[in-house]
C-alpha atoms as a PDB file:
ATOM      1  CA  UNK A   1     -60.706   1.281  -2.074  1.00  0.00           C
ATOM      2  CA  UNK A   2     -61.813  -1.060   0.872  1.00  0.00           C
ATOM      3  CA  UNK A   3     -58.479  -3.441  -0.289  1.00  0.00           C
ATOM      4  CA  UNK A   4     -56.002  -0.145  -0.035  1.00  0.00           C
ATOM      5  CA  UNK A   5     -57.951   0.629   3.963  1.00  0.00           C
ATOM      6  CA  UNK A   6     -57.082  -2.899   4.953  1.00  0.00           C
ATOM      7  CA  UNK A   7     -54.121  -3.019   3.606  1.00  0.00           C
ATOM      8  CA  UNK A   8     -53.058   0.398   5.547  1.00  0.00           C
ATOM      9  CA  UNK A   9     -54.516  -1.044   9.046  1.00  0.00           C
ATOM     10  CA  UNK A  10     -52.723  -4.064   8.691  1.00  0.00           C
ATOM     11  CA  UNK A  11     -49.451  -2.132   8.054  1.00  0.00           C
ATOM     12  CA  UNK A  12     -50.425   0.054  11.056  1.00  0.00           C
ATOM     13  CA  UNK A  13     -51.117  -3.062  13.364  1.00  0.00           C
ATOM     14  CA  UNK A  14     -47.616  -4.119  12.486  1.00  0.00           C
ATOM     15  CA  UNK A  15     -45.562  -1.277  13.036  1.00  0.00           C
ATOM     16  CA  UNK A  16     -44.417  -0.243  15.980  1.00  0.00           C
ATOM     17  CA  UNK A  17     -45.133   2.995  17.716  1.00  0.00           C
ATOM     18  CA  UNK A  18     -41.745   3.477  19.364  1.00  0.00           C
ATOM     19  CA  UNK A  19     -39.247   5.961  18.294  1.00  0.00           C
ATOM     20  CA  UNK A  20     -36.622   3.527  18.829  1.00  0.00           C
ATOM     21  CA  UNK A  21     -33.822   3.123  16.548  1.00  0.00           C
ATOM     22  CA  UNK A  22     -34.228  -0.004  13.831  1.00  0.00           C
ATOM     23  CA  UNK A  23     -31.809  -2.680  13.712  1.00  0.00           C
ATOM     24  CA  UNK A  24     -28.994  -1.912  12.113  1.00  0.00           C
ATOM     25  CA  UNK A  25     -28.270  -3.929   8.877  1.00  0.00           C
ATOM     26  CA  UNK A  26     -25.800  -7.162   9.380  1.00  0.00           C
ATOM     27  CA  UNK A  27     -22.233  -5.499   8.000  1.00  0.00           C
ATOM     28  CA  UNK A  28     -20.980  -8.053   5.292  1.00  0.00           C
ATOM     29  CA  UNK A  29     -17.982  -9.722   6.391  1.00  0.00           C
ATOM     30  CA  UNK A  30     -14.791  -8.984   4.911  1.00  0.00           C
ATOM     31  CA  UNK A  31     -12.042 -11.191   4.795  1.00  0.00           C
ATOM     32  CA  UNK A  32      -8.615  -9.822   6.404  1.00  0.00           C
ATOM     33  CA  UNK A  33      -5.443  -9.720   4.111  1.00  0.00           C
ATOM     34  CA  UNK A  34      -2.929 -11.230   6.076  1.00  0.00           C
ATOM     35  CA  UNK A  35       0.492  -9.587   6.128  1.00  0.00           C
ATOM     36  CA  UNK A  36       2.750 -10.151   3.631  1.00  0.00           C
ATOM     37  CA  UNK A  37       5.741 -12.279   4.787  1.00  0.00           C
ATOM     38  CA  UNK A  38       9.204 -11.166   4.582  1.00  0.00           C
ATOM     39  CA  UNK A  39       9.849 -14.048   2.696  1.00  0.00           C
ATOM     40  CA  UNK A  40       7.166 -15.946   0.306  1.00  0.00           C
ATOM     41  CA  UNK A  41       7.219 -19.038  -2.130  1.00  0.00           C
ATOM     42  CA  UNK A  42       4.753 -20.352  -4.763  1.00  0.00           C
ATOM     43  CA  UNK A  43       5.764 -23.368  -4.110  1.00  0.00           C
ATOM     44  CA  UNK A  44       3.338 -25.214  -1.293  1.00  0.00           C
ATOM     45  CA  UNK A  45       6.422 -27.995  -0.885  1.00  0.00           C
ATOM     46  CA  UNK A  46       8.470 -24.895   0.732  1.00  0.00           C
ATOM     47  CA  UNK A  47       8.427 -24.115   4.071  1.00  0.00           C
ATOM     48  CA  UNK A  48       7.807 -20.355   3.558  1.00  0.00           C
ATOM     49  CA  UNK A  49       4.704 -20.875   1.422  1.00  0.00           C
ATOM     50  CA  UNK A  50       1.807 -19.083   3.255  1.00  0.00           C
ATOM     51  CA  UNK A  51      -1.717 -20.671   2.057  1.00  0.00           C
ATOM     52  CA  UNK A  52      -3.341 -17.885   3.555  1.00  0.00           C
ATOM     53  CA  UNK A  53      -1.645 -14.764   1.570  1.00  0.00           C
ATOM     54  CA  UNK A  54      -2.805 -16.568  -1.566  1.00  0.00           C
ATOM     55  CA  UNK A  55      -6.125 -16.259  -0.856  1.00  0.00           C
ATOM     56  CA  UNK A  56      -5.951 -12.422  -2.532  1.00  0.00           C
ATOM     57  CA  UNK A  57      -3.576 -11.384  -5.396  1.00  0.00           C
ATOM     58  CA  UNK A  58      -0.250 -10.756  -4.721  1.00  0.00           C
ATOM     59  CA  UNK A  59       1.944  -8.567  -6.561  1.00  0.00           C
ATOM     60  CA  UNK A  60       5.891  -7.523  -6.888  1.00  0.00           C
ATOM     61  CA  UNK A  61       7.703  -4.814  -7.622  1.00  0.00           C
ATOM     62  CA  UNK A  62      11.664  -5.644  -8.438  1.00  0.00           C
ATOM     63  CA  UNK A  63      13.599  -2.937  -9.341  1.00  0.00           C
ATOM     64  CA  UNK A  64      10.711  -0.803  -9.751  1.00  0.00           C
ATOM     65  CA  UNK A  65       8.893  -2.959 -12.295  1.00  0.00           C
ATOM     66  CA  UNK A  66       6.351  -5.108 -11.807  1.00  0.00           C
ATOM     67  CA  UNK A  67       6.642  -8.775 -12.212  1.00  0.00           C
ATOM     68  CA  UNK A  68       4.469 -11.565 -13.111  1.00  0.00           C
ATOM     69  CA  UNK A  69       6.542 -14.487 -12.964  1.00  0.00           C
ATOM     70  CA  UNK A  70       8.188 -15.089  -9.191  1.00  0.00           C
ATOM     71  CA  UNK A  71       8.231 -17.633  -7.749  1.00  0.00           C
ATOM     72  CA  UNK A  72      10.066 -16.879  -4.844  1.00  0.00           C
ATOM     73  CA  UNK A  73      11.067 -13.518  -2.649  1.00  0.00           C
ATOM     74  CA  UNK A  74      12.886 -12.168  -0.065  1.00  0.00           C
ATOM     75  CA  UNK A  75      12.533  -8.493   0.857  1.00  0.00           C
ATOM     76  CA  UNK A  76      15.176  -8.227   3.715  1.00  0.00           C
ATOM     77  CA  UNK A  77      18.050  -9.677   1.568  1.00  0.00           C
ATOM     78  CA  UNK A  78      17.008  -8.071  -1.632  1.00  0.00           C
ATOM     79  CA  UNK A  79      16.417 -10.898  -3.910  1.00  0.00           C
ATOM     80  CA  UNK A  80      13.274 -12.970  -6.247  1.00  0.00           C
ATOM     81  CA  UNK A  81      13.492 -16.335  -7.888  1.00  0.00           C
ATOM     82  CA  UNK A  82      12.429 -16.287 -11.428  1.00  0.00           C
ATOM     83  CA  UNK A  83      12.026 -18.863 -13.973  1.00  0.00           C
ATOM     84  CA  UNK A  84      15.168 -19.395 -16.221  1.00  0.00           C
ATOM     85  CA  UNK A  85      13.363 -19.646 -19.855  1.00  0.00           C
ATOM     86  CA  UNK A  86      11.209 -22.588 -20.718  1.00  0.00           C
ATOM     87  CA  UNK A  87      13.980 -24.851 -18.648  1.00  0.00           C
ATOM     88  CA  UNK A  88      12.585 -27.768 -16.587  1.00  0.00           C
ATOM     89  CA  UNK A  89      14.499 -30.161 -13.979  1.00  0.00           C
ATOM     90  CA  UNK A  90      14.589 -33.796 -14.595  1.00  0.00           C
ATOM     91  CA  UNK A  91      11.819 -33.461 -11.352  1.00  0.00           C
ATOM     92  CA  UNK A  92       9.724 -31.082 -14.242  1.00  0.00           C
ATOM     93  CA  UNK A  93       9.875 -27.498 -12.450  1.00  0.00           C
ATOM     94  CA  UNK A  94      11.157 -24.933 -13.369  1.00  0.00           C
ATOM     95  CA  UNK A  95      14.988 -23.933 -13.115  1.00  0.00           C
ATOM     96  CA  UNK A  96      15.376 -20.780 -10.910  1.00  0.00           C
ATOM     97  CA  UNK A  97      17.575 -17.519 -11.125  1.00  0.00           C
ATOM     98  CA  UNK A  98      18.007 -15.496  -8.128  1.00  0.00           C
ATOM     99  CA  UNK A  99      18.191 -11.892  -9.576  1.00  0.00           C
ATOM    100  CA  UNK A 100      18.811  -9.056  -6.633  1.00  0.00           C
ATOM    101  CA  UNK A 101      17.541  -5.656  -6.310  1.00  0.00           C
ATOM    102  CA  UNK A 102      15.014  -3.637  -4.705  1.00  0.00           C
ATOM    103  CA  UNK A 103      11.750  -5.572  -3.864  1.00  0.00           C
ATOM    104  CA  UNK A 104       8.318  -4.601  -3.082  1.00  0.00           C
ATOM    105  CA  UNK A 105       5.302  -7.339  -2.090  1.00  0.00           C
ATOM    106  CA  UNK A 106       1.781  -5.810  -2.497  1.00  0.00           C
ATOM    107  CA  UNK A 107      -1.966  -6.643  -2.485  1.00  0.00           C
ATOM    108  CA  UNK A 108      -3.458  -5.701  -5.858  1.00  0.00           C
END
């Protein structure tokens, strides 16, 4: 009983007797999605590959669908690189088609 008394003044002693507001709780910091460019490569060799967007997952929609394999886009003129099969270049990437429709760059 005398250990539960102490314990109370002690707690009393510490607290304030203010009716000010507490300190708020530190907000945790969440990282900002940088826009997606009008034009984006996979590729950090290109000049339009953005490290930053690749921080988060980036998807595209071509034609509607969604695709996993680009490796390139362009929104304003309508067009994504894919990769043509399992052929390589005597460098060892990938061959590219340009296929053009409708296409859509998104955070997921």
């Amino acid at each position: 009983m005398r250990e539960n008394q102490r314990l109370s003044a002690l707690i009393e002693e510490n607290t304030p007797m203010t009716d000010a507001p507490l300190p708020e709780a530190p907000q945790p910091l969440t990282p900002q999605r940088p826009p997606l460019p009008d034009h984006l490569s996979i590729d950090p060799r290109s000049p339009h590959y953005v490290a930053a967007v690749f921080e988060h997952e980036v998807g595209i929609r071509f034609n509607d669908k969604e695709r996993g394999d680009v490796e390139e886009y362009c929104i304003s003129e309508r067009w994504v690189r894919v990769p043509a099969g399992k052929t390589m270049d005597r460098k060892g990437q990938p061959l590219l088609m340009k296929l053009r429709g409708k296409v859509e760059a998104f955070y997921r």
